[in-house]
Every structure is written in structure tokens, then in C-alpha cells.
Protein backbone atom coordinates (compact mmCIF):
# COMPACT_ATOMS: atom_id res chain seq x y z
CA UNK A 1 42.63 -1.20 -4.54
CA UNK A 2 41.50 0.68 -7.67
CA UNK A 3 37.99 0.59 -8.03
CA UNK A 4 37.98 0.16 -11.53
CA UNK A 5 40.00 -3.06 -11.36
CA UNK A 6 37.84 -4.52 -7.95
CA UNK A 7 37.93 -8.59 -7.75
CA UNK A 8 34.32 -9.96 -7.98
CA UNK A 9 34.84 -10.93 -4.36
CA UNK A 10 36.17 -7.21 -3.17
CA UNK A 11 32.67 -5.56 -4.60
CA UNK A 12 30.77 -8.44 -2.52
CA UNK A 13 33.29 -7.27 0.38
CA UNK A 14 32.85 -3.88 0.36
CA UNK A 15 28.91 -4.03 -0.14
CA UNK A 16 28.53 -6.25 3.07
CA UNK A 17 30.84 -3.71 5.08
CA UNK A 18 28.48 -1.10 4.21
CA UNK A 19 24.99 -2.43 4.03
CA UNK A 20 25.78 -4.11 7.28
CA UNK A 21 22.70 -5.41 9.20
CA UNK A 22 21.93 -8.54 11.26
CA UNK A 23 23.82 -11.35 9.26
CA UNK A 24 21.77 -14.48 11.08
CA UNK A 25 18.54 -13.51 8.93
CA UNK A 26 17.94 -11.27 6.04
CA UNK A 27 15.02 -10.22 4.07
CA UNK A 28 14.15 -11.69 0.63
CA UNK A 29 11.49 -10.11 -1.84
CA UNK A 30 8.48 -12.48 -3.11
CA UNK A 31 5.91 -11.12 -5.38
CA UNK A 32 2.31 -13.26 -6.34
CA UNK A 33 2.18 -14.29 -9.92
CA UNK A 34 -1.80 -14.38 -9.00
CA UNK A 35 -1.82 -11.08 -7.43
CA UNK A 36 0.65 -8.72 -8.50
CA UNK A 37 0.89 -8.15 -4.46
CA UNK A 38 4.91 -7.76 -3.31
CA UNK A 39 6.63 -7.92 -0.21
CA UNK A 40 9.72 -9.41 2.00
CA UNK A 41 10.40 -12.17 4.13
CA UNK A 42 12.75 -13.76 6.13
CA UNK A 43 14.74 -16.59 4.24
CA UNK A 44 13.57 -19.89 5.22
CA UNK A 45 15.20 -22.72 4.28
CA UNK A 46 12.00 -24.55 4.88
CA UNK A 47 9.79 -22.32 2.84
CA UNK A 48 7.28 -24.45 0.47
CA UNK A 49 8.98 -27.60 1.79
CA UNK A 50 6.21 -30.14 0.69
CA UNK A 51 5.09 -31.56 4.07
CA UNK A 52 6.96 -29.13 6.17
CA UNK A 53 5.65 -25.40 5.06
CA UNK A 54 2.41 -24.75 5.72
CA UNK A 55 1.88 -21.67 4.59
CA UNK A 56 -0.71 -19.11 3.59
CA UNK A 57 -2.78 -21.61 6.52
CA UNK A 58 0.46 -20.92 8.73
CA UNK A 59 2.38 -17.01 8.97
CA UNK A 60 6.16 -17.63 8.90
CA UNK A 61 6.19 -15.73 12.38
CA UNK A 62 4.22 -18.46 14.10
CA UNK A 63 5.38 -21.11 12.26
CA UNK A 64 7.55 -23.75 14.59
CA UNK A 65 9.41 -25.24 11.31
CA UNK A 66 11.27 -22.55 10.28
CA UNK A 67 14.60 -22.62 9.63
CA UNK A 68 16.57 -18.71 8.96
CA UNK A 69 18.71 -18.22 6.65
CA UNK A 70 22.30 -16.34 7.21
CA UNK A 71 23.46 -14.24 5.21
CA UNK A 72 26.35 -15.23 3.11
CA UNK A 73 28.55 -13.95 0.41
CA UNK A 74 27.05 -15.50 -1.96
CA UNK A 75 23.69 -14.54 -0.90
CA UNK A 76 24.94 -11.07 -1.60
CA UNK A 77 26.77 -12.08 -5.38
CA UNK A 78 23.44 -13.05 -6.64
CA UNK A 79 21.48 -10.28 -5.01
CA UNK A 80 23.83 -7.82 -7.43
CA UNK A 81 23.56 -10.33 -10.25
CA UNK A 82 19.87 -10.50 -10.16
CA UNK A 83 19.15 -14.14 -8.81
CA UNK A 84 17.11 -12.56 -6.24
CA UNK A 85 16.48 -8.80 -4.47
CA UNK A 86 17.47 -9.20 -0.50
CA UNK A 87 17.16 -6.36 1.95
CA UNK A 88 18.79 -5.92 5.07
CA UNK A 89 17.35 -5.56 8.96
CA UNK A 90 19.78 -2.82 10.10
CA UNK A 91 18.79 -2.75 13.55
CA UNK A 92 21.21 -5.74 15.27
CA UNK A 93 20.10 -7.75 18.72
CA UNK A 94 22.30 -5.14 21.18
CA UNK A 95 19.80 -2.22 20.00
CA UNK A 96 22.97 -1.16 17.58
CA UNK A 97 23.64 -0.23 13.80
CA UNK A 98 25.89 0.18 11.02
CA UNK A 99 24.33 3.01 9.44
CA UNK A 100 21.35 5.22 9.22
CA UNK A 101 18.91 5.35 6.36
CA UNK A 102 16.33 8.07 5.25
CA UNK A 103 13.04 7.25 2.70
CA UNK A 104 11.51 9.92 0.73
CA UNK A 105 8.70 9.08 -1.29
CA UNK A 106 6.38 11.57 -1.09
CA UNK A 107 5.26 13.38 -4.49
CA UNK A 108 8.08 16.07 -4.12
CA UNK A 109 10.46 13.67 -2.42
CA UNK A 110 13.21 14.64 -5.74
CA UNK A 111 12.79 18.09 -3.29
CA UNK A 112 12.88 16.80 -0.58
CA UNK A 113 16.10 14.61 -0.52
CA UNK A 114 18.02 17.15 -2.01
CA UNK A 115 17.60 19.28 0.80
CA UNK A 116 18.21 16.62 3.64
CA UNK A 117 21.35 15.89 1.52
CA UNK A 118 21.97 19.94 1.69
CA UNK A 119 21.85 19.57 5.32
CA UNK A 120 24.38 16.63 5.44
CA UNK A 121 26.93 18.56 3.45
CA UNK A 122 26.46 21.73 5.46
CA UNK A 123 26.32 19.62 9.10
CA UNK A 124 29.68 17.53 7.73
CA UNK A 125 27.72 14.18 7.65
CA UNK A 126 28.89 12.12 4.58
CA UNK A 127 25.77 10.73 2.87
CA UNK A 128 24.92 9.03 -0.08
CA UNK A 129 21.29 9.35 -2.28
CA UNK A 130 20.29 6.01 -4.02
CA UNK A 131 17.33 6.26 -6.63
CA UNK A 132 14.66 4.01 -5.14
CA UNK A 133 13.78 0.11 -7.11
CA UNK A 134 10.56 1.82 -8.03
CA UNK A 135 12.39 4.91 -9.58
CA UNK A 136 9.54 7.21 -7.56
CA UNK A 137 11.36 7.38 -4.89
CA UNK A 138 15.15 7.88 -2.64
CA UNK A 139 17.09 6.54 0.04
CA UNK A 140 19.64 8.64 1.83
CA UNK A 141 22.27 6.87 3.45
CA UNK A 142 25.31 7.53 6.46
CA UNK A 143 27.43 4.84 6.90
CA UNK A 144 29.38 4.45 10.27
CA UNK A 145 32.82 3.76 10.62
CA UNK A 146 31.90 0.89 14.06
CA UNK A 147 28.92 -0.14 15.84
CA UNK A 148 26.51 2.98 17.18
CA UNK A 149 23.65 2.94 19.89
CA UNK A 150 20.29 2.80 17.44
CA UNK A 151 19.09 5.83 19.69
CA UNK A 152 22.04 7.62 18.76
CA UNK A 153 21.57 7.16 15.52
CA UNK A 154 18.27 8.19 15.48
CA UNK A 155 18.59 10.86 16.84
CA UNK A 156 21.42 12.22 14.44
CA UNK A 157 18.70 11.66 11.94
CA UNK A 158 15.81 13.13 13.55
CA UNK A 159 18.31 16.31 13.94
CA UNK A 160 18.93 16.63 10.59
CA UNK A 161 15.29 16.28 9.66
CA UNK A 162 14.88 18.84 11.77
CA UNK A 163 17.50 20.83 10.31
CA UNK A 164 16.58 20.97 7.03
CA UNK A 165 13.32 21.84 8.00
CA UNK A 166 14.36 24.69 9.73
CA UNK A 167 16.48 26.29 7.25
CA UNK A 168 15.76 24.76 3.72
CA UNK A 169 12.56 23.22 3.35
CA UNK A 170 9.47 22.21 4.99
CA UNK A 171 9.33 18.30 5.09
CA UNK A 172 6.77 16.35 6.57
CA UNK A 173 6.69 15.73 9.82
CA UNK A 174 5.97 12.22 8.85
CA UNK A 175 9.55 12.29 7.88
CA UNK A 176 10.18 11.13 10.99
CA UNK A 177 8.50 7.99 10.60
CA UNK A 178 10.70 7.04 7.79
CA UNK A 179 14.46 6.89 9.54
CA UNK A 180 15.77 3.08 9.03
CA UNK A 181 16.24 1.60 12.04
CA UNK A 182 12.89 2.99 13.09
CA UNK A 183 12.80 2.19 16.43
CA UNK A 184 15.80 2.06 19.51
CA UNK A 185 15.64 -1.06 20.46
CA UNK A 186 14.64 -4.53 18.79
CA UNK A 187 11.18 -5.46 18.86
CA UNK A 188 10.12 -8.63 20.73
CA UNK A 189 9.98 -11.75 18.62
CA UNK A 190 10.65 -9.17 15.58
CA UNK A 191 13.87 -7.94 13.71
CA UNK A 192 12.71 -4.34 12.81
CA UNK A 193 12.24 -3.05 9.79
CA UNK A 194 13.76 -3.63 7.15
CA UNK A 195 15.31 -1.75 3.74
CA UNK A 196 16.06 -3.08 0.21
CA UNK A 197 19.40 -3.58 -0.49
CA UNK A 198 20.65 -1.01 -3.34
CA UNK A 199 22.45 -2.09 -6.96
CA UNK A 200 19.60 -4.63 -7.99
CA UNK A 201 20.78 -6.09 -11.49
CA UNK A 202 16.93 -5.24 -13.46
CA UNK A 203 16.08 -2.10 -11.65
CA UNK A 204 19.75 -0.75 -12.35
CA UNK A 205 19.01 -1.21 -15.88
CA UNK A 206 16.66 1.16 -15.76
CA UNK A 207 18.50 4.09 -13.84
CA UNK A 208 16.77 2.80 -10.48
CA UNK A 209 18.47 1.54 -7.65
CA UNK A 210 21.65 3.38 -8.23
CA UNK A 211 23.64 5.95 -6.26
CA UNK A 212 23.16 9.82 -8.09
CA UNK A 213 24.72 13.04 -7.25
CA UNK A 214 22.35 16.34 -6.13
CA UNK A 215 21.58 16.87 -9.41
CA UNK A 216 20.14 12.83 -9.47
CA UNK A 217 22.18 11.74 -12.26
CA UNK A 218 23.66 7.96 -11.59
CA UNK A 219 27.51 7.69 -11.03
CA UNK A 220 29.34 6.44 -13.80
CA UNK A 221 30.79 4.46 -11.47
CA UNK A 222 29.05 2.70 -9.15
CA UNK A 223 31.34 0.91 -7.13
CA UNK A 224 34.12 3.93 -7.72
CA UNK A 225 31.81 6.10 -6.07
CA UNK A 226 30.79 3.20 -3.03
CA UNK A 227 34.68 2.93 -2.31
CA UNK A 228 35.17 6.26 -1.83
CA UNK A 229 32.81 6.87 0.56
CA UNK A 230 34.54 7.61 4.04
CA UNK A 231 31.79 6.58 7.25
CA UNK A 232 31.50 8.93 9.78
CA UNK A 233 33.28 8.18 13.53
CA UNK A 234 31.42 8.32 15.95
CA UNK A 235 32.91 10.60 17.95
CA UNK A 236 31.60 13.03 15.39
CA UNK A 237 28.01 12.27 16.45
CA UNK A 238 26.95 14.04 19.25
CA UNK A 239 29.08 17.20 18.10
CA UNK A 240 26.99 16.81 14.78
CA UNK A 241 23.57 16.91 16.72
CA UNK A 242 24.82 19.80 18.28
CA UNK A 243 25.27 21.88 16.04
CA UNK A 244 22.32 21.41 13.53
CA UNK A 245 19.55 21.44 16.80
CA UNK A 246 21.81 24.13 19.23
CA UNK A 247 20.68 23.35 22.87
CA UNK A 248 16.94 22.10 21.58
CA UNK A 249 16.03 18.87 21.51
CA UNK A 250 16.57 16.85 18.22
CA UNK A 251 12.83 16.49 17.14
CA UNK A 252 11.89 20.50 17.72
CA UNK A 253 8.54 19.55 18.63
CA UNK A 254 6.97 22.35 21.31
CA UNK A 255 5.64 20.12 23.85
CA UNK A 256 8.66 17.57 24.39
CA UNK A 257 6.99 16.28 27.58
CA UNK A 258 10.38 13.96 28.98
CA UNK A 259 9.88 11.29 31.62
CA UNK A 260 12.20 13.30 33.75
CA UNK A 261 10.64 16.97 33.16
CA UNK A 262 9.49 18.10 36.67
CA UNK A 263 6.79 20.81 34.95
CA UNK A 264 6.21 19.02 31.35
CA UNK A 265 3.22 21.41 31.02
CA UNK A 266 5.84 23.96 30.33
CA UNK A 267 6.91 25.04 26.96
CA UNK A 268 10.62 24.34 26.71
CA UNK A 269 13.12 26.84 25.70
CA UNK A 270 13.19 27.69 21.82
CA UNK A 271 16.13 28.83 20.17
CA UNK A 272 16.23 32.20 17.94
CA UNK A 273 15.15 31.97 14.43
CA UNK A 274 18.02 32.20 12.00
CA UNK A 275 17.78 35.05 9.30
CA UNK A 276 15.49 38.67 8.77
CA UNK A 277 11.73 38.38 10.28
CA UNK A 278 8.88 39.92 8.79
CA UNK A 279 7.70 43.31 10.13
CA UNK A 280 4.13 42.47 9.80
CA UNK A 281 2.32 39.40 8.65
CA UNK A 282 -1.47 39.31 7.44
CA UNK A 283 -3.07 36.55 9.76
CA UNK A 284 -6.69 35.63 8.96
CA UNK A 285 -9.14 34.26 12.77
CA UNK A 286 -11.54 31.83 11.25
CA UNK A 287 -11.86 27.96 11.74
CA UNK A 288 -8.76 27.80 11.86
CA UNK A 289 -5.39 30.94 12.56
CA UNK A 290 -4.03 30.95 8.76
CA UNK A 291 -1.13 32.47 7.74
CA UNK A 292 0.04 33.42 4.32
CA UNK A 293 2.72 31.22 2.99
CA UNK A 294 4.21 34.43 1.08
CA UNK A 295 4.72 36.35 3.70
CA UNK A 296 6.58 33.63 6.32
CA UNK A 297 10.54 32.84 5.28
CA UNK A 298 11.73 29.66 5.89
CA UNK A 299 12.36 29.08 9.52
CA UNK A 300 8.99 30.80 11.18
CA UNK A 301 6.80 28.42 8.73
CA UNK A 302 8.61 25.67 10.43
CA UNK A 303 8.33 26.67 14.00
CA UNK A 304 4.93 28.41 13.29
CA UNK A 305 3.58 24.12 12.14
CA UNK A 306 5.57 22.82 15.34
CA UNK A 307 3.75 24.72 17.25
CA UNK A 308 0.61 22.11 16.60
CA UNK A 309 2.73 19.30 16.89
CA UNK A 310 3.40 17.32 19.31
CA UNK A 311 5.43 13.65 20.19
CA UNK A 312 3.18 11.20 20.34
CA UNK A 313 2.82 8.95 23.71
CA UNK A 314 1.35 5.84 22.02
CA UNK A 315 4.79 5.82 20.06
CA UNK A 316 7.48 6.27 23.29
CA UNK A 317 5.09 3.83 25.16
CA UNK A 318 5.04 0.53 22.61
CA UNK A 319 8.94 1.20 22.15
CA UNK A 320 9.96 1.34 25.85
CA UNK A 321 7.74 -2.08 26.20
CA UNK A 322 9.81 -3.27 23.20
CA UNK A 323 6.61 -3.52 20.79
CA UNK A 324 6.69 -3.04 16.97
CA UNK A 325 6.16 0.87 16.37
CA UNK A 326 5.41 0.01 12.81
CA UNK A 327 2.10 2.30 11.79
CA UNK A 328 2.14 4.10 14.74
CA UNK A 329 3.56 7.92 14.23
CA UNK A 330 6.32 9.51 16.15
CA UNK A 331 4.99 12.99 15.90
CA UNK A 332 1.05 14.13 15.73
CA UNK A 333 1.10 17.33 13.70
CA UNK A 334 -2.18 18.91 13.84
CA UNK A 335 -1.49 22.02 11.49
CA UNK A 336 -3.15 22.26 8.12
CA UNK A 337 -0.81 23.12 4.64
CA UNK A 338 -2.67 24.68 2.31
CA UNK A 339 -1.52 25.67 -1.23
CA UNK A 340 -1.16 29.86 -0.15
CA UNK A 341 -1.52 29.35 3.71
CA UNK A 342 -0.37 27.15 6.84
CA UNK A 343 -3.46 26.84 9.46
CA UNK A 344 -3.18 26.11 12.72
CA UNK A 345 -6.02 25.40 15.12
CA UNK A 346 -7.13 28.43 17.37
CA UNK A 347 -5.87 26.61 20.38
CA UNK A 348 -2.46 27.57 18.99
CA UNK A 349 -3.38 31.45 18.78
CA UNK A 350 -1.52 32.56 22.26
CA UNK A 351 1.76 30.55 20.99
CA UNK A 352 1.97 31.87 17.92
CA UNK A 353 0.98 35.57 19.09
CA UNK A 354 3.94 34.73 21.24
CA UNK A 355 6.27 33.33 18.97
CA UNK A 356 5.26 36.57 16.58
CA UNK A 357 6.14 39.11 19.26
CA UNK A 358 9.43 37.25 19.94
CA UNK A 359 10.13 37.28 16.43
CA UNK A 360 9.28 41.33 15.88
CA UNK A 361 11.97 41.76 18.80
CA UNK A 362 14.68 40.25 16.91
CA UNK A 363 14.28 41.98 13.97
């Protein structure tokens, strides 16, 4: 149908086939009148029952009484009319998902998601950038077109993370920490985490919580631009990763250390660096190896701060035992950014001598 003429019922329609998450529980946001303190929390029919709820003395989690919510149509109509703000636990009980969502909220993060969205269009991956509730922030979004393996979809994220930092700009490596579902499989006695649904009625008002284009200006039209979005197949996954990592693996971390590596103390194979190298750099030996920012383009000021990185065990270990990874960091990065200089530790001095000589080769 035409966008502009959409039925009440076709906007809550076409909102639930894209923001599509676990549907037996959902997330509702509470903040303390006393406090100021905010947060979510599963929908409890039970919640401040009088003789039933037990709460602060009880946390919902252990709580025997409580009764989830599902999430319903109209659950969703008064979300976007401003009854309530819900949110949505995209990782689903088979270790699956709808769709794959990025959080920037760093100081530069306007920056920053303009490049990962720079990588979608260049990689093919459709993707929508919504303006955060708090208006300091975005969420980049992929929407599937069926049901995809929460590694999978991970992993087409961490790639394009990876990507971006590789050939546009140098994001965190905390970065990976913030991919929606965060984990590949469901936590025990846990749902994930969890994201705020976009389009909230008050936050809207105010130019937050809306989808923008690259230059961040909100759509016109909202829901015009939300129908036209076409989710990627997911045949189109794999060949996706592919192409934005080559053969490496999708985190380009040095040390990938895999369960089934026979030698993991060996450095795994690194692709060639796209574009011109330096002929000489200026490198400075004291506490630490610096390097001047000036001097490095693009992709060797990536590989030079994965070259102190690493994936970090703790991570991989609570997610194979099906813990929450919540807090816990996929990568450890261990190189310093200065303002005029990247600093690795001295440890790191072979590698990069390596990776230098490599790099004087190509060009």
C-alpha cells in the first residue's frame, strides 16, 4: 500500500515485522520519580500487585510470582503513541534473529555511524541510522528478510566493524561490544540484551528517536522511509562477510587463537593493506613504540592498534557455558590513542617492525 495512506493497524504491522524479537516477553522502561535512575524490565502482569509483588525486597528475576507479558499489537500502538517506551530482546530461544543492531555513543559517534553506514552501502548491506531517545547517540540497523543463526549475524556485524575500520575510520574496538544480539546463544535463565524500540511519541518530538539520512537529518516520512526498506536474504550473508574481511577472520584481531588451531601461538595470515604505504615513518622507543598519527593512512593505523589486541578468553568461555557476557569485553586492546600518536607496548616492537617491512615491500 502507499505509505502515505497506511491503516493505523498496517504501521503497527509493519513495525512488528521489522523490530521482530522474542514476542512471549518484552522490555518496558521505568524511571524513579525519587531518583531520576532509568532502566527496563520485563512486563509483569504482577508487578506492584499489592500482596503479590514484592519488590525492591524481591528482584523480578528471582521472583516465583511473576507473570510475562506477550507482546501484542496493542502493546506496540501505544508504544508509538506514547502510553509507554517498550524495547525488544532480539535474540529468540533457537539462538536466532530478525535483525542486527549497532550502538554508537561515544563522543564522535555522529563520526562514527556515518562511516559504519559508508561501509554498508559500499558492502551492499541495506541499513538504516535511527537518532538515539537521548539525541547523543545512534542505532544502525539490518533487517533480515527470515530467521538467521545469531552467530551469523554477528559475525556480519563484527565484519563490517572491521571494515570500516580498515578503510574509513578508526572505531573503537569496544565497538564490538555494542552489536545487538550481543551474544550467540541465549543466556541461561536470561533473554539477552535488549534495545529500545525506535519512533517513541515524546522523544520524536524532539528530532530523537527517528530514522535520518547520512547527513542525520530525520525523514520526512517516517513510515515512507520504514516501508521501503528491502531486508537482506540471507543467502547474501556469508558472500557479504567475504568480501569486506577477504580470507581473514571477521574480528581482524592478530592472535585469533581458535579451539581447533593446531599451533595458536602462530600469527595467522594477514591480508595486504589496501592503498599507497608510507616510505618512511618517524617511530619514537620509549615507554611505549609511538607512532605519528600524520604520517600512518588509514589502514596501517588500524592493523598497526590490532596488533595489541587480542580476543578475550573470559568472553568465548562464559558464552560457550551459556552465561550473560554483559560487561565482559570481546576484544582486549592494549594500544594507547593519543591526540598526534598511536602507542603500542614494546612487546609489540618485532610485529610491527614486521608489519612495516611488509608494508615497504608493497609499495
Amino acid at each position: 500500500p502507499d505509505p502515505s495512506r497506511l491503516t493505523t493497524g498496517e504501521k503497527v504491522a509493519l513495525f512488528r515485522r521489522l523490530f521482530r524479537g522474542r514476542t512471549d516477553v518484552y522490555p518496558v522502561r521505568w524511571e524513579s520519580k525519587t531518583t531520576g535512575k532509568t532502566g527496563y524490565s520485563p512486563a509483569c502482569a504482577n508487578e506492584w500487585r499489592a500482596g503479590v509483588c514484592e519488590k525492591p525486597r524481591i528482584k523480578c528475576g528471582d521472583c516465583g510470582k511473576r507473570v510475562l507479558i506477550p507482546l501484542s499489537d496493542s502493546v506496540i500502538y501505544d508504544h508509538l503513541a506514547g502510553e509507554h517506551t517498550v524495547g525488544v530482546y532480539p535474540l529468540l530461544e533457537d539462538d536466532s534473529c530478525y535483525f542486527l543492531a549497532v550502538d554508537f555513543d561515544e563522543a564522535e559517534w555522529r563520526d562514527d555511524a556515518r562511516a559504519f553506514i559508508q561501509s554498508c552501502e559500499e558492502l551492499g548491506v541495506p541499513a538504516a541510522l535511527e537518532i538515539s531517545r537521548s539525541g547523543k547517540g545512534a542505532h544502525a540497523w539490518v533487517f533480515f528478510a527470515s530467521k538467521v543463526s545469531a552467530r551469523d549475524v554477528r559475525r556480519l556485524g563484527t565484519a563490517i566493524i572491521s571494515h570500516t575500520c580498515a578503510r574509513t575510520r578508526q572505531l573503537k574496538l569496544e565497538s564490538y561490544d555494542r552489536l545487538f544480539p550481543n551474544q550467540d546463544s541465549l543466556p541461561k535463565g536470561g533473554f539477552g540484551n535488549l534495545i529500545a524500540l525506535p519512533l517513541q511519541k515524546y522523544p520524536r518530538e524532539n528530532g530523537c528517536s527517528v530514522f535520518v539520512d547520512v547527513d542525520l537529518l530525520p525523514y520526512s516520512d517516517q513510515w515512507g522511509f520504514l516501508s521501503g526498506i528491502q531486508p537482506m536474504a540471507v543467502h547474501d550473508i556469508e558472500p557479504t562477510i567475504l568480501r569486506a574481511t577477504g580470507q581473514a577472520h571477521p574480528l581482524d584481531v592478530t592472535f585469533i587463537d581458535d579451539d581447533d588451531l593446531k599451533e595458536p601461538w602462530k600469527r595467522s595470515a594477514l591480508k595486504k593493506l589496501a592503498g599507497p604505504m608510507p616510505k618512511s615513518l618517524t617511530v619514537t622507543l620509549a615507554n611505549l613504540v609511538y607512532f605519528e598519527k600524520a604520517q600512518l593512512p588509514q589502514a596501517l593505523a588500524n592493523r598497526l592498534i590490532r596488533l595489541a589486541a587480542f580476543r578475550n578468553p573470559e568472553f568465548y568461555k562464559k558464552q560457550a557455558m551459556r552465561f550473560s557476557v554483559w560487561d565482559e569485553p570481546r576484544v582486549i586492546g592494549c594500544a594507547e590513542n593519543y591526540p598526534s600518536h598511536i602507542a603500542l607496548p614494546r612487546g609489540c616492537l618485532d610485529a610491527a617492525r614486521d608489519l612495516l617491512r611488509d608494508c615497504h615491500q608493497q609499495s
